[in-house]
C-alpha atoms as a PDB file:
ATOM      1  CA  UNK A   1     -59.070 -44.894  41.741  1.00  0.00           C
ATOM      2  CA  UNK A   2     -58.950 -48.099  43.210  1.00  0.00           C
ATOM      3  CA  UNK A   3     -61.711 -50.631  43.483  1.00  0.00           C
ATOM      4  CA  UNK A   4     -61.258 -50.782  47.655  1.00  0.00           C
ATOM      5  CA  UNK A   5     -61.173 -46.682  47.605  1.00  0.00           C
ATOM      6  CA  UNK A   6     -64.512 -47.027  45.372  1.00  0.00           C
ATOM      7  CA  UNK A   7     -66.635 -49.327  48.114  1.00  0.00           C
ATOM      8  CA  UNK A   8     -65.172 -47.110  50.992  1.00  0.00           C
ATOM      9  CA  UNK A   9     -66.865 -44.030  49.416  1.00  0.00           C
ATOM     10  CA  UNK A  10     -70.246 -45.966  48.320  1.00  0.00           C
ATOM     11  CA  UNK A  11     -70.433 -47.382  51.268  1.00  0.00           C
ATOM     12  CA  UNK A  12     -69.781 -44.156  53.443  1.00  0.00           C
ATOM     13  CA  UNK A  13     -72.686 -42.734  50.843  1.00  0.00           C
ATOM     14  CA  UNK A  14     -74.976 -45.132  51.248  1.00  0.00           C
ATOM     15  CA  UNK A  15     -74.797 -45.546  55.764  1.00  0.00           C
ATOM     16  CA  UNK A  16     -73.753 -42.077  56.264  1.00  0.00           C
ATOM     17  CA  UNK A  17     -72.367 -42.549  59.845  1.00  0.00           C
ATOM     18  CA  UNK A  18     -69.871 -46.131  59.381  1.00  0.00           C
ATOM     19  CA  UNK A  19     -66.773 -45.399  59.435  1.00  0.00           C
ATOM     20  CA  UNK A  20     -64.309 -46.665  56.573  1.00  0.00           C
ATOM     21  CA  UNK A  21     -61.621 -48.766  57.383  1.00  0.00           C
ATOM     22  CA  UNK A  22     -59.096 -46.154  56.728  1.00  0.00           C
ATOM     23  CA  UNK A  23     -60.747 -43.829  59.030  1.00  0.00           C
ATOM     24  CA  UNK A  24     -60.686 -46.502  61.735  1.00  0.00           C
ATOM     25  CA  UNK A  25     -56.771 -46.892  61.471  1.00  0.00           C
ATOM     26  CA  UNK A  26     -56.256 -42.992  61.154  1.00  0.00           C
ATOM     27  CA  UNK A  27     -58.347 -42.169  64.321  1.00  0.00           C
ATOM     28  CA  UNK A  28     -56.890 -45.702  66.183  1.00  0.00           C
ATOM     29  CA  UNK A  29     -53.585 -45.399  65.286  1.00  0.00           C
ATOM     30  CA  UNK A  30     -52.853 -42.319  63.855  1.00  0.00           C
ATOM     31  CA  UNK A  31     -51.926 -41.301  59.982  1.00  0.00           C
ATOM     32  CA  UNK A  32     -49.826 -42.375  57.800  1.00  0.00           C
ATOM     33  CA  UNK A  33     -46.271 -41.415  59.098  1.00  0.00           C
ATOM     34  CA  UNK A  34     -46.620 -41.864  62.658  1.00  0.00           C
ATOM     35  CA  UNK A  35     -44.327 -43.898  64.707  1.00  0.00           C
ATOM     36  CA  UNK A  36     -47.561 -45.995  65.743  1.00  0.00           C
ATOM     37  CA  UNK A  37     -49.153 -46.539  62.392  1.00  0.00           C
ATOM     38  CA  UNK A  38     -46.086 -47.184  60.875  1.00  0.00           C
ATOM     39  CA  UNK A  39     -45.823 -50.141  63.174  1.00  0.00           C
ATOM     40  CA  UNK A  40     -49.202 -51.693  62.226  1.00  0.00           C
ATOM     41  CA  UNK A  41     -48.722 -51.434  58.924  1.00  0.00           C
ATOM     42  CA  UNK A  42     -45.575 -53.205  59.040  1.00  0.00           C
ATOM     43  CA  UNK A  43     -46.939 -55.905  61.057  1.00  0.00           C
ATOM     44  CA  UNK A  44     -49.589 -56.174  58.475  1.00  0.00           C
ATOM     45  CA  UNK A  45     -47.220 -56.912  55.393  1.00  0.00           C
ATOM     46  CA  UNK A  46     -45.095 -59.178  57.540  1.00  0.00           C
ATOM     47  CA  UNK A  47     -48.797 -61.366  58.103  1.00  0.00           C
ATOM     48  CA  UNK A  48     -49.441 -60.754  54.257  1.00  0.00           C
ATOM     49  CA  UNK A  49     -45.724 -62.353  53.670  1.00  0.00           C
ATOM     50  CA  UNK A  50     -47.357 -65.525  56.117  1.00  0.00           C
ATOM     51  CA  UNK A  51     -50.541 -65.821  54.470  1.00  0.00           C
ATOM     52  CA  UNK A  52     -49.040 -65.247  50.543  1.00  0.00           C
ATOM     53  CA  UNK A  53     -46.318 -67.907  51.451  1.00  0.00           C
ATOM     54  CA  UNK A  54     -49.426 -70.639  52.785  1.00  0.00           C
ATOM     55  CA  UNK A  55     -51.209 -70.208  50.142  1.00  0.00           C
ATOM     56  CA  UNK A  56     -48.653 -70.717  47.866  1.00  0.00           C
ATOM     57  CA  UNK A  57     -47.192 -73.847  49.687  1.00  0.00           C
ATOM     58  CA  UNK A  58     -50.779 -75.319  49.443  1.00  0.00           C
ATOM     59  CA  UNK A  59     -51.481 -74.664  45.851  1.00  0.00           C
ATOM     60  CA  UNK A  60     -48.130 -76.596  45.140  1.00  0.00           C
ATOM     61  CA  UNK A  61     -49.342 -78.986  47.574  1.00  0.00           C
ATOM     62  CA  UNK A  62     -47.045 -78.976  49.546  1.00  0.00           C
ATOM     63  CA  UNK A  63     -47.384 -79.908  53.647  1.00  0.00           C
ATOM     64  CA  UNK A  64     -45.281 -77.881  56.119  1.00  0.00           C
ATOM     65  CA  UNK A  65     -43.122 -80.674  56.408  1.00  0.00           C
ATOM     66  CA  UNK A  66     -42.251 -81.064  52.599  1.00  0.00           C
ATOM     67  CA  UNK A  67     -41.511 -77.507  52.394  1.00  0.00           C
ATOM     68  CA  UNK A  68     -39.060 -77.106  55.340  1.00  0.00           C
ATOM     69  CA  UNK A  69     -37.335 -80.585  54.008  1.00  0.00           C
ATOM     70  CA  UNK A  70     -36.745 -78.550  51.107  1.00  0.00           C
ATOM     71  CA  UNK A  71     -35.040 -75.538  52.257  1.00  0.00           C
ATOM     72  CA  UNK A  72     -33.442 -77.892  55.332  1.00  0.00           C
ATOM     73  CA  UNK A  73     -35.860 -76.124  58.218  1.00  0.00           C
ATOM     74  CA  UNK A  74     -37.917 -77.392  60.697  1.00  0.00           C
ATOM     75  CA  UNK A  75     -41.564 -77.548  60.306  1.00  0.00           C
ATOM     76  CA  UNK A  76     -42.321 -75.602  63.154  1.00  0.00           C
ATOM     77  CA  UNK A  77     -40.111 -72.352  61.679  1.00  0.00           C
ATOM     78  CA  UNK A  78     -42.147 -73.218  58.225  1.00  0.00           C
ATOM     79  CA  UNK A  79     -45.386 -72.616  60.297  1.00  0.00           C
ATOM     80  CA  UNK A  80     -44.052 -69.248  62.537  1.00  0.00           C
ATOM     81  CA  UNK A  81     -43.384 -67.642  59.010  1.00  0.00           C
ATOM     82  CA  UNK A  82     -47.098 -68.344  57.433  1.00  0.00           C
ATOM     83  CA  UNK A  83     -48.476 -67.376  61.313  1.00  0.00           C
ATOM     84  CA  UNK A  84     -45.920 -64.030  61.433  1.00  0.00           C
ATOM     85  CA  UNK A  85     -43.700 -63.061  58.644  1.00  0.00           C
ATOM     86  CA  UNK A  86     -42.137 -60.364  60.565  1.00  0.00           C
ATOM     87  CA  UNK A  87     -38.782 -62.888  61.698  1.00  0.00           C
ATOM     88  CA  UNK A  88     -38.018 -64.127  58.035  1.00  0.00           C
ATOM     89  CA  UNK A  89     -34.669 -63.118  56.748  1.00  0.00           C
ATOM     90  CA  UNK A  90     -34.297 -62.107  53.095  1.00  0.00           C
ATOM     91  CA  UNK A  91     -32.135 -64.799  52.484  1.00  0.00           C
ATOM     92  CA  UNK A  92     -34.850 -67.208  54.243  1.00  0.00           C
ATOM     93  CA  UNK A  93     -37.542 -65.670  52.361  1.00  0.00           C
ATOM     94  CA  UNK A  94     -35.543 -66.133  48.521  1.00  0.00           C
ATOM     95  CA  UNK A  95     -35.210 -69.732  49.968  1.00  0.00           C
ATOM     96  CA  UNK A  96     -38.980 -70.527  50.224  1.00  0.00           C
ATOM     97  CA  UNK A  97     -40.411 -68.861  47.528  1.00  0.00           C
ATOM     98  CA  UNK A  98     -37.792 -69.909  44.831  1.00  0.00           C
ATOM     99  CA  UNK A  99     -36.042 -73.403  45.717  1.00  0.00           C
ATOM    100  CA  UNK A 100     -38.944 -74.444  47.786  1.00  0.00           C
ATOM    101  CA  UNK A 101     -41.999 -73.062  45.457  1.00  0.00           C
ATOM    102  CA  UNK A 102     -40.296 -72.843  42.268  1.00  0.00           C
ATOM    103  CA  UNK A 103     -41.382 -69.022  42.391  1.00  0.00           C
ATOM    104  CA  UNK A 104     -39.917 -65.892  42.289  1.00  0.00           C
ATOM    105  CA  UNK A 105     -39.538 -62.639  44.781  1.00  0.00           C
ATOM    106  CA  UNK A 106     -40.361 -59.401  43.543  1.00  0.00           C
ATOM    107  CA  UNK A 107     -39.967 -56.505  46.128  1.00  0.00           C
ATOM    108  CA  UNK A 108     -40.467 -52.747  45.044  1.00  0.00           C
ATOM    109  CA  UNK A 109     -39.551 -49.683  47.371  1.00  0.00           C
ATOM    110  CA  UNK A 110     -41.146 -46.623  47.594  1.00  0.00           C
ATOM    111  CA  UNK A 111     -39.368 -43.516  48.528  1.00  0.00           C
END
């Protein structure tokens, strides 16, 4: 079991009536496999693609400016992709993360 699934149960143990996090999102926005929660979720690993890519720009230190020199964007598309991943093409993201960082993509699919 995972260490976040671990603190949701102590926790829900130890206060009785909070809520877990999970709970909030399944009673907000339904379970896993409806149209709505299938939406947030999505828009949360696009802003997880946003904040990963900042923070790897910074340890590199790297500004905004360096980075989209790099790739040949504009700063300003450099900072809607660490604000909101959801507009970044594949080709866009391979760009970033392995000319501009010197990293490498690794995507996985689950069926």
């Amino acid at each position: 079991m995972n260490e976040y699934l671990q603190g949701e149960k102590a926790m829900k143990k130890k206060n009785g009536n909070i809520k877990t996090w999970s709970q909030i999102k399944d009673e907000q926005f339904g379970k896993k496999g409806t149209a709505l929660r299938d939406e947030l979720d999505r828009e949360f690993d696009a802003f997880k693609i946003g904040i990963l890519l900042r923070k790897a720009r910074q340890k590199k230190n790297l500004t905004q400016e360096d980075l989209a020199e790099i790739i040949s964007k504009k700063r300003s598309y450099i900072s809607r992709v660490e604000n909101d991943g959801s507009n970044i093409t594949l080709k866009t993201l391979f760009d970033i993360v392995e000319k501009g960082l010197g990293g490498k993509v690794n995507i996985s699919i689950q069926v």
